[in-house]
N, C-alpha and C. Protein backbone atom coordinates (compact mmCIF):
# COMPACT_ATOMS: atom_id res chain seq x y z
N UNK A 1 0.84 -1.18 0.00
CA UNK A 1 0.00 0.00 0.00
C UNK A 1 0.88 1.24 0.00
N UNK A 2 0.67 2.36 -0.90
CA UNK A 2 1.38 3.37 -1.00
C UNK A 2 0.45 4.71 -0.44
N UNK A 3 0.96 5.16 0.51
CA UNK A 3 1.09 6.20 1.43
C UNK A 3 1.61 7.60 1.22
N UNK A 4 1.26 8.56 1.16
CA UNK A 4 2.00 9.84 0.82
C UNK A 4 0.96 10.48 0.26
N UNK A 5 1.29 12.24 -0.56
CA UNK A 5 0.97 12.91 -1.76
C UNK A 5 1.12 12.36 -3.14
N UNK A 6 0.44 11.67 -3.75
CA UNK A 6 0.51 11.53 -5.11
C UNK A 6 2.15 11.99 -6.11
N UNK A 7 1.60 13.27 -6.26
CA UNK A 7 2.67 14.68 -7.29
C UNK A 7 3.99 14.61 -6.41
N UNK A 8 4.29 14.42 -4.63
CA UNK A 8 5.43 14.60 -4.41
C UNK A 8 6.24 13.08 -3.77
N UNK A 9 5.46 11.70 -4.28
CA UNK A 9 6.06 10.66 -4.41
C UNK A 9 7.00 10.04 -4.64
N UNK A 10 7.86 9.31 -4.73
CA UNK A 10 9.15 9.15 -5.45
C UNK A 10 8.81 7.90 -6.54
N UNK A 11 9.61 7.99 -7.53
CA UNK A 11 9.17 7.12 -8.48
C UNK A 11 9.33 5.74 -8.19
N UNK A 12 10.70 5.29 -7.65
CA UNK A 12 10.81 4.42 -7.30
C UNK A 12 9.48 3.71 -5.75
N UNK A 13 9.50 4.64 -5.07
CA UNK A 13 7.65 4.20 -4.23
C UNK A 13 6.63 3.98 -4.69
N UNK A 14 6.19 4.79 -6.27
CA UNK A 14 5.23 4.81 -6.81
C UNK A 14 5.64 2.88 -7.26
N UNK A 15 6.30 2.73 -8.16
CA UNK A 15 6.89 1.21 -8.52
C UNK A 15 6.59 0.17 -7.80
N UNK A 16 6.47 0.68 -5.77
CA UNK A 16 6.51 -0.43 -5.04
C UNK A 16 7.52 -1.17 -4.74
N UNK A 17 8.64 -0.09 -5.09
CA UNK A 17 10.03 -0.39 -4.44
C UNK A 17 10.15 0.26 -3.00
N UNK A 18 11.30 -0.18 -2.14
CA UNK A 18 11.61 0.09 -0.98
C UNK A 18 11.53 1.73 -0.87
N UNK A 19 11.28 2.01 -0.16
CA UNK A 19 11.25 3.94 0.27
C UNK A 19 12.64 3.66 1.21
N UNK A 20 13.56 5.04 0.63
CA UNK A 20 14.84 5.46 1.16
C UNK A 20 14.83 6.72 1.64
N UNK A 21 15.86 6.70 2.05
CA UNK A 21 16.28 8.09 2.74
C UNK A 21 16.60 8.75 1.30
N UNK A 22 16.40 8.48 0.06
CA UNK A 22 16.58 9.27 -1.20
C UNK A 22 15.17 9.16 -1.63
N UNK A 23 14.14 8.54 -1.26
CA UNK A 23 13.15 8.71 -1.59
C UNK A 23 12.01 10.42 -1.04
N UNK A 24 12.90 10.23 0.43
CA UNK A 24 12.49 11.19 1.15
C UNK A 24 13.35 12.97 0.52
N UNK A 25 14.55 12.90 -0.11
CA UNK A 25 15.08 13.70 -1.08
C UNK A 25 14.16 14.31 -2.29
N UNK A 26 14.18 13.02 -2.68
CA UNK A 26 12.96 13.22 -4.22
C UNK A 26 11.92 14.22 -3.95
N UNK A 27 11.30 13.81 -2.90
CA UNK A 27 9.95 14.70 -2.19
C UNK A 27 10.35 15.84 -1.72
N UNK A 28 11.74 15.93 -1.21
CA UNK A 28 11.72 17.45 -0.96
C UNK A 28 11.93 18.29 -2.34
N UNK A 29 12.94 17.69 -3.56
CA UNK A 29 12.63 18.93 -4.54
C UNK A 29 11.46 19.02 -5.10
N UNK A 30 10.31 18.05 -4.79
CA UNK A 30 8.79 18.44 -5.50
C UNK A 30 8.71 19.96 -4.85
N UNK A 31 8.82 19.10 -3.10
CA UNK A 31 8.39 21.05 -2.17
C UNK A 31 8.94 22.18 -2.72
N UNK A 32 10.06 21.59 -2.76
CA UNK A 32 10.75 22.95 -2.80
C UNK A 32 10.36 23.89 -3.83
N UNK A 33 10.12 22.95 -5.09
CA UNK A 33 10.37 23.44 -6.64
C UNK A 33 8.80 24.23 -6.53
N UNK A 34 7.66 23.81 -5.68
CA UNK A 34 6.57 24.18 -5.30
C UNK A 34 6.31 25.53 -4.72
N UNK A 35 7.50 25.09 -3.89
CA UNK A 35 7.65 26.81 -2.92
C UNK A 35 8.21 27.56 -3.60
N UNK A 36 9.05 27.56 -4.60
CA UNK A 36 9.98 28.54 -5.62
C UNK A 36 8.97 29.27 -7.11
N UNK A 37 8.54 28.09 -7.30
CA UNK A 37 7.78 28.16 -8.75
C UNK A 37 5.97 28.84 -7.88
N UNK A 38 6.13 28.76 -6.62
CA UNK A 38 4.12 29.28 -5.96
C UNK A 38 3.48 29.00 -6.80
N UNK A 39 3.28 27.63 -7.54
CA UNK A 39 2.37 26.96 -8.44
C UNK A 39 2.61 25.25 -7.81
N UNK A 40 1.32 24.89 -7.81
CA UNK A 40 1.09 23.24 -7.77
C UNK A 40 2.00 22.49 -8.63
N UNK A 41 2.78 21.63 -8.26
CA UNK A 41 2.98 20.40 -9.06
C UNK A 41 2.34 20.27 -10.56
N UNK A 42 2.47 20.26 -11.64
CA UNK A 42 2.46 19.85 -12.54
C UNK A 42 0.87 20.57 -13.07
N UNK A 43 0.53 21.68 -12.50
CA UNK A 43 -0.57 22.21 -12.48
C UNK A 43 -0.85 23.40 -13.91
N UNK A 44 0.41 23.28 -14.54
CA UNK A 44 0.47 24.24 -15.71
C UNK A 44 1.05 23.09 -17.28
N UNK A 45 0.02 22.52 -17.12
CA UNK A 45 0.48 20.87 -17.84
C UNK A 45 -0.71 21.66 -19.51
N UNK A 46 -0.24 21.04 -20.41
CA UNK A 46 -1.17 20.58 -21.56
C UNK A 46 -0.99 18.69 -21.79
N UNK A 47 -2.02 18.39 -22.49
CA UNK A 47 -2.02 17.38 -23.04
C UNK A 47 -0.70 16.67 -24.54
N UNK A 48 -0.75 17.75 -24.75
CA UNK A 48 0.45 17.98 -25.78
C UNK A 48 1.91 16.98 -24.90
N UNK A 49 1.86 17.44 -23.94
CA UNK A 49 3.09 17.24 -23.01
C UNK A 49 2.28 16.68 -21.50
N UNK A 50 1.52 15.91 -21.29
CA UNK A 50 0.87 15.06 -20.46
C UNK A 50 1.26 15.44 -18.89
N UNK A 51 0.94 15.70 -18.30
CA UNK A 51 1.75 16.25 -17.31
C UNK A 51 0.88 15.71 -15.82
N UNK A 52 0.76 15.17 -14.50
CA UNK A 52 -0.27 14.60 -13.75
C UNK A 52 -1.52 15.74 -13.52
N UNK A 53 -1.33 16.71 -13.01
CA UNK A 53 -2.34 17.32 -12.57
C UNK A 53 -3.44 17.58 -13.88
N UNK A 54 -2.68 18.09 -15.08
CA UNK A 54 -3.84 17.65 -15.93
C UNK A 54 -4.84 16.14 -16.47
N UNK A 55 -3.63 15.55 -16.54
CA UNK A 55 -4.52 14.14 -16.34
C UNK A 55 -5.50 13.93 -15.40
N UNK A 56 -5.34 14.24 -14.30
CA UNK A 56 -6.47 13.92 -13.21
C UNK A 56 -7.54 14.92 -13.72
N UNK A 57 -7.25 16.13 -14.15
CA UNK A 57 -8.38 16.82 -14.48
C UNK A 57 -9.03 16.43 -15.94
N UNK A 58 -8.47 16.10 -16.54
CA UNK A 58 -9.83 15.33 -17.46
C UNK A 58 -9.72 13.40 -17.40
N UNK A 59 -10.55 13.49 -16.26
CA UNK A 59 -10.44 12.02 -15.47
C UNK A 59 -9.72 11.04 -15.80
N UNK A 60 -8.75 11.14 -15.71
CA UNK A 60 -7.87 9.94 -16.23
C UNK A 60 -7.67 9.30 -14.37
N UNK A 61 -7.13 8.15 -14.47
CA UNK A 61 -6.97 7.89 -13.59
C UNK A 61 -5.42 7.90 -12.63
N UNK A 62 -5.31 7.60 -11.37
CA UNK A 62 -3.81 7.85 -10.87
C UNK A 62 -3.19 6.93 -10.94
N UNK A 63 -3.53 5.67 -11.52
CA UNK A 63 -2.49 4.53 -11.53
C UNK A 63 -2.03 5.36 -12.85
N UNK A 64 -2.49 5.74 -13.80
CA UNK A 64 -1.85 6.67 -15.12
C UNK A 64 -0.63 7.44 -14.92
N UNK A 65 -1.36 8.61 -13.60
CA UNK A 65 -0.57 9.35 -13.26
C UNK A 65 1.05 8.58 -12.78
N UNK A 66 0.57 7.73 -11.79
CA UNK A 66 1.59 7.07 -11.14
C UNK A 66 2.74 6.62 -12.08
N UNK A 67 2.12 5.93 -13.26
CA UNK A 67 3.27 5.31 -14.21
C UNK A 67 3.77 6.09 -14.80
N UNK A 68 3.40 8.02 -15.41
CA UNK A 68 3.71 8.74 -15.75
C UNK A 68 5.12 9.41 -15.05
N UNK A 69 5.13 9.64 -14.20
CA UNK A 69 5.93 10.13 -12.59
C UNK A 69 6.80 8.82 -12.80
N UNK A 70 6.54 7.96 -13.11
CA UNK A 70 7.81 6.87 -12.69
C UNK A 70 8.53 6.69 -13.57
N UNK A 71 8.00 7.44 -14.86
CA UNK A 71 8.35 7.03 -16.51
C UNK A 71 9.41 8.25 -16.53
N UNK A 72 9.52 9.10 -15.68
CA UNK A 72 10.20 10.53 -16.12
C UNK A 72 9.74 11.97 -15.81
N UNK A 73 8.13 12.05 -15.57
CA UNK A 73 7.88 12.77 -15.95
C UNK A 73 7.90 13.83 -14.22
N UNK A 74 8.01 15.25 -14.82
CA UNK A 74 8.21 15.50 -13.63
C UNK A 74 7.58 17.77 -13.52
N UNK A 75 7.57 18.08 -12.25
CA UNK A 75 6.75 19.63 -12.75
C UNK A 75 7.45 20.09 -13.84
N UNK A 76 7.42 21.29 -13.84
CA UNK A 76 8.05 22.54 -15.05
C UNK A 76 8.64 22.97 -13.17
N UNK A 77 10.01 23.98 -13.85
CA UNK A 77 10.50 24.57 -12.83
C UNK A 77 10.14 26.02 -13.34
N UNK A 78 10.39 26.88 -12.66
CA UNK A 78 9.51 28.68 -13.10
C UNK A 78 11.07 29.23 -13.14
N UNK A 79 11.34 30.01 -14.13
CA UNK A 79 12.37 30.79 -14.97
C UNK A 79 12.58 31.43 -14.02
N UNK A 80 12.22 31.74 -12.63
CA UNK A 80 12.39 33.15 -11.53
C UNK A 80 13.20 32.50 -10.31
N UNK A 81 13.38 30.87 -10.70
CA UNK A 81 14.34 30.17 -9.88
C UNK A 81 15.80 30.49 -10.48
N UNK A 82 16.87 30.94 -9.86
CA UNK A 82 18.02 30.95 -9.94
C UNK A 82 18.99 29.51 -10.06
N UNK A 83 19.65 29.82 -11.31
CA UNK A 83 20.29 28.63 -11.97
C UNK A 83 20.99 27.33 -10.92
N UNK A 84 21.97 27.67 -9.73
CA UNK A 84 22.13 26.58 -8.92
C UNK A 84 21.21 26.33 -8.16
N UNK A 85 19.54 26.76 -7.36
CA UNK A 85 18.52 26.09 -7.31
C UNK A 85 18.08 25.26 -7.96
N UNK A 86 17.78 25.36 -9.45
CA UNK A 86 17.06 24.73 -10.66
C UNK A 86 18.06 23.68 -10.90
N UNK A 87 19.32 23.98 -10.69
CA UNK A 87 20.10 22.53 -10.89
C UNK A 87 20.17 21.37 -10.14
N UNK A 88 19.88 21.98 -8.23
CA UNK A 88 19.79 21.42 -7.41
C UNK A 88 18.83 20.42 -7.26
N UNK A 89 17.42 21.32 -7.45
CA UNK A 89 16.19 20.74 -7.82
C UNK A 89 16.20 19.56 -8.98
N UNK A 90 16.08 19.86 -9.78
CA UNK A 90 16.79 18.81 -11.10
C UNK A 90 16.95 17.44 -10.51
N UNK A 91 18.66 17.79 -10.07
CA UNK A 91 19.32 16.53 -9.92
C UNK A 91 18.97 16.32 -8.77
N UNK A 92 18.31 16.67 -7.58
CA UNK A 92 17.95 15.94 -6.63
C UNK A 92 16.38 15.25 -7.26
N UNK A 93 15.66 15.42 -8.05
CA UNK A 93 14.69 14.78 -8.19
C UNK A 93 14.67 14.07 -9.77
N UNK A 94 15.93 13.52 -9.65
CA UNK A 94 16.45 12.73 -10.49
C UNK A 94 15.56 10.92 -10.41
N UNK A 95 15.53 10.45 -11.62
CA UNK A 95 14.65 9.46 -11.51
C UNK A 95 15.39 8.14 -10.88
N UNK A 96 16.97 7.91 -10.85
CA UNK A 96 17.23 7.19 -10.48
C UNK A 96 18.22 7.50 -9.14
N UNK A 97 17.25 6.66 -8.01
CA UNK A 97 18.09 7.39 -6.46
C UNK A 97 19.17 7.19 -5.99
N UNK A 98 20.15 6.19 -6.71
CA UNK A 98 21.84 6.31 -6.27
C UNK A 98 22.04 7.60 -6.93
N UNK A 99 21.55 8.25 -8.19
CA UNK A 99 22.23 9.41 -8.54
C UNK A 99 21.90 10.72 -7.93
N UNK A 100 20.72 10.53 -6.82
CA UNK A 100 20.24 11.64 -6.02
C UNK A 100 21.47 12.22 -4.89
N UNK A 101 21.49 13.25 -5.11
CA UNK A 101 22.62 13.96 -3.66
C UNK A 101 22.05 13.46 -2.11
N UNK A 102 22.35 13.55 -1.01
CA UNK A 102 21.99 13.17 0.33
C UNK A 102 21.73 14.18 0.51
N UNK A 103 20.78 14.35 1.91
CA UNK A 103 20.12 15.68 2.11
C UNK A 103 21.51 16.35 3.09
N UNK A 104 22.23 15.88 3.43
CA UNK A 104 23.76 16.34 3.99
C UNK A 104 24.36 17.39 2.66
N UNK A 105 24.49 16.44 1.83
CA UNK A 105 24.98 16.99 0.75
C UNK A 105 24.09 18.28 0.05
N UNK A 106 22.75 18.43 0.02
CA UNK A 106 21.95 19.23 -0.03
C UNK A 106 22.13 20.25 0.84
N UNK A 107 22.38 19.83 2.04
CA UNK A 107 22.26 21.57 3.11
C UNK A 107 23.92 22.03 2.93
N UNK A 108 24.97 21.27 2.64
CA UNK A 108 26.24 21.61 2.49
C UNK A 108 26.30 22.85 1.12
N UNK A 109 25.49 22.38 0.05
CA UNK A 109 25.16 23.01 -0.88
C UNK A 109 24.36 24.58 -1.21
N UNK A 110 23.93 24.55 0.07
CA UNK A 110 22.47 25.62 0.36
C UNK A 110 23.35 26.55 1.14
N UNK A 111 24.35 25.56 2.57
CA UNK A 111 25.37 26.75 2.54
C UNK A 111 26.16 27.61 2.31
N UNK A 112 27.13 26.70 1.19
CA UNK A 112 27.90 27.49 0.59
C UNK A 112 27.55 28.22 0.02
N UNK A 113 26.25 28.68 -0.85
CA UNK A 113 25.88 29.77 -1.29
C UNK A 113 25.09 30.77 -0.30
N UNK A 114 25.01 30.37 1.01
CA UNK A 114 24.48 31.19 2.25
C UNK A 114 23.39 31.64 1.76
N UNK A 115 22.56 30.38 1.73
CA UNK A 115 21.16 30.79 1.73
C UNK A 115 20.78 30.13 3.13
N UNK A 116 19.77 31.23 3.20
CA UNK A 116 18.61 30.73 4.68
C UNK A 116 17.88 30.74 3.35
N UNK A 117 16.21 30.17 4.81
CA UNK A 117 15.04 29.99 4.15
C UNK A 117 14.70 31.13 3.52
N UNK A 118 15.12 32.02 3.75
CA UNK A 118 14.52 33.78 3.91
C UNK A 118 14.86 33.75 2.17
N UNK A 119 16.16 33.61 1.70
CA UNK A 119 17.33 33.99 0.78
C UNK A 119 16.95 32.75 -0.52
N UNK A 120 16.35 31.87 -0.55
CA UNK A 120 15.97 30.98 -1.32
C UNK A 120 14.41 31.08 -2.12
N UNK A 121 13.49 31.61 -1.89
CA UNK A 121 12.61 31.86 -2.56
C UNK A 121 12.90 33.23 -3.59
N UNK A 122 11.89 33.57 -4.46
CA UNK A 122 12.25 34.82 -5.53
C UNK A 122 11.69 35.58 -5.12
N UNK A 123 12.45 37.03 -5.48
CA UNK A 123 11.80 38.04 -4.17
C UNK A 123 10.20 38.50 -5.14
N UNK A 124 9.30 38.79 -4.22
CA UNK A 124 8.25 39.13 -4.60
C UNK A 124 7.20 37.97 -5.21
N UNK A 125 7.76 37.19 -4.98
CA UNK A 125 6.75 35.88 -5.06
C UNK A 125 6.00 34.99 -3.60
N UNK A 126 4.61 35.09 -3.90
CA UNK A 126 4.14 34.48 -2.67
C UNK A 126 3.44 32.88 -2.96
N UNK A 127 3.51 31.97 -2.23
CA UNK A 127 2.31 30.83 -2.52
C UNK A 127 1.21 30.94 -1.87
N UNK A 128 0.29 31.28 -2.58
CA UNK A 128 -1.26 30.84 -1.94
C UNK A 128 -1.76 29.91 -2.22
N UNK A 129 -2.12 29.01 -1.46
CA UNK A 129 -3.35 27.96 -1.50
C UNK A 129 -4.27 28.10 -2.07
N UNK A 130 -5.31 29.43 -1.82
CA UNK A 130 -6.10 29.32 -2.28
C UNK A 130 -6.26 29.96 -3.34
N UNK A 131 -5.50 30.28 -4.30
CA UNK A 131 -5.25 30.55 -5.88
C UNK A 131 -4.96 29.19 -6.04
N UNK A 132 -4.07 28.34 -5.63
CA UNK A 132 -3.58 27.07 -5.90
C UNK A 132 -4.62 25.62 -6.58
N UNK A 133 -5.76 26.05 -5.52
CA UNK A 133 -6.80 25.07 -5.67
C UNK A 133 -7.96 25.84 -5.98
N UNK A 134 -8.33 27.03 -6.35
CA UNK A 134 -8.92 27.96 -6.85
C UNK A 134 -10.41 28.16 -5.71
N UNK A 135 -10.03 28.17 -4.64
CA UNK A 135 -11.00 27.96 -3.28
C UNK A 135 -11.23 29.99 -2.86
């Protein structure tokens, strides 16, 4: 039985493989790329380019979604993310998890460019929820 958010799953969990401490990686660049981009997961999708959140919206189902996400597929990142974020993001939510960084290796990374939480989002961008889910 698989447990979690759908969109910030790891592919290899979606599969019904073992959940790692790189699985738990994977899921943080969904957040992150979430908190950077203040847009849903895969929420600016066409059919052209299949993307989950549109699938669910013209009823497809989530075992679809699921095999989609495990096949490769993954959000759009937003142009207002700065290039070693977007790389970070990237390759930490890389499809195969020996090639994922450790979250050690992740905060080692976040330091050296002396970011806090404050210093990592784009300035003048907010996430709302309820634009998010249109509530």
């Amino acid at each position: 039985r698989i447990v979690g958010t759908l969109v910030s799953l790891a592919p290899e969990v979606l599969s019904n493989q073992p959940h790692s401490s790189a699985s738990d990686v994977y899921s943080w660049a969904i957040l992150c790329n979430e908190l950077l981009s203040c847009t849903v997961p895969y929420s600016d999708s066409l059919m052209d380019n299949p993307k989950p959140h549109t699938i669910l919206d013209q009823s497809f189902n989530q075992a679809e979604l699921m095999q989609a996400i495990a096949k490769g597929l993954r959000p759009a990142t937003s142009p207002d993310t700065c290039a070693w974020a977007n790389t970070l993001i990237t390759t930490t939510w890389c499809g195969e998890p020996s090639q994922r960084p450790t979250a050690a290796t992740i905060a080692d990374n976040m330091r050296s460019k002396g970011v806090s939480g404050e210093g990592f989002a784009p300035k003048g961008r907010r996430y709302r929820a309820d634009e998010a889910t249109g509530d």
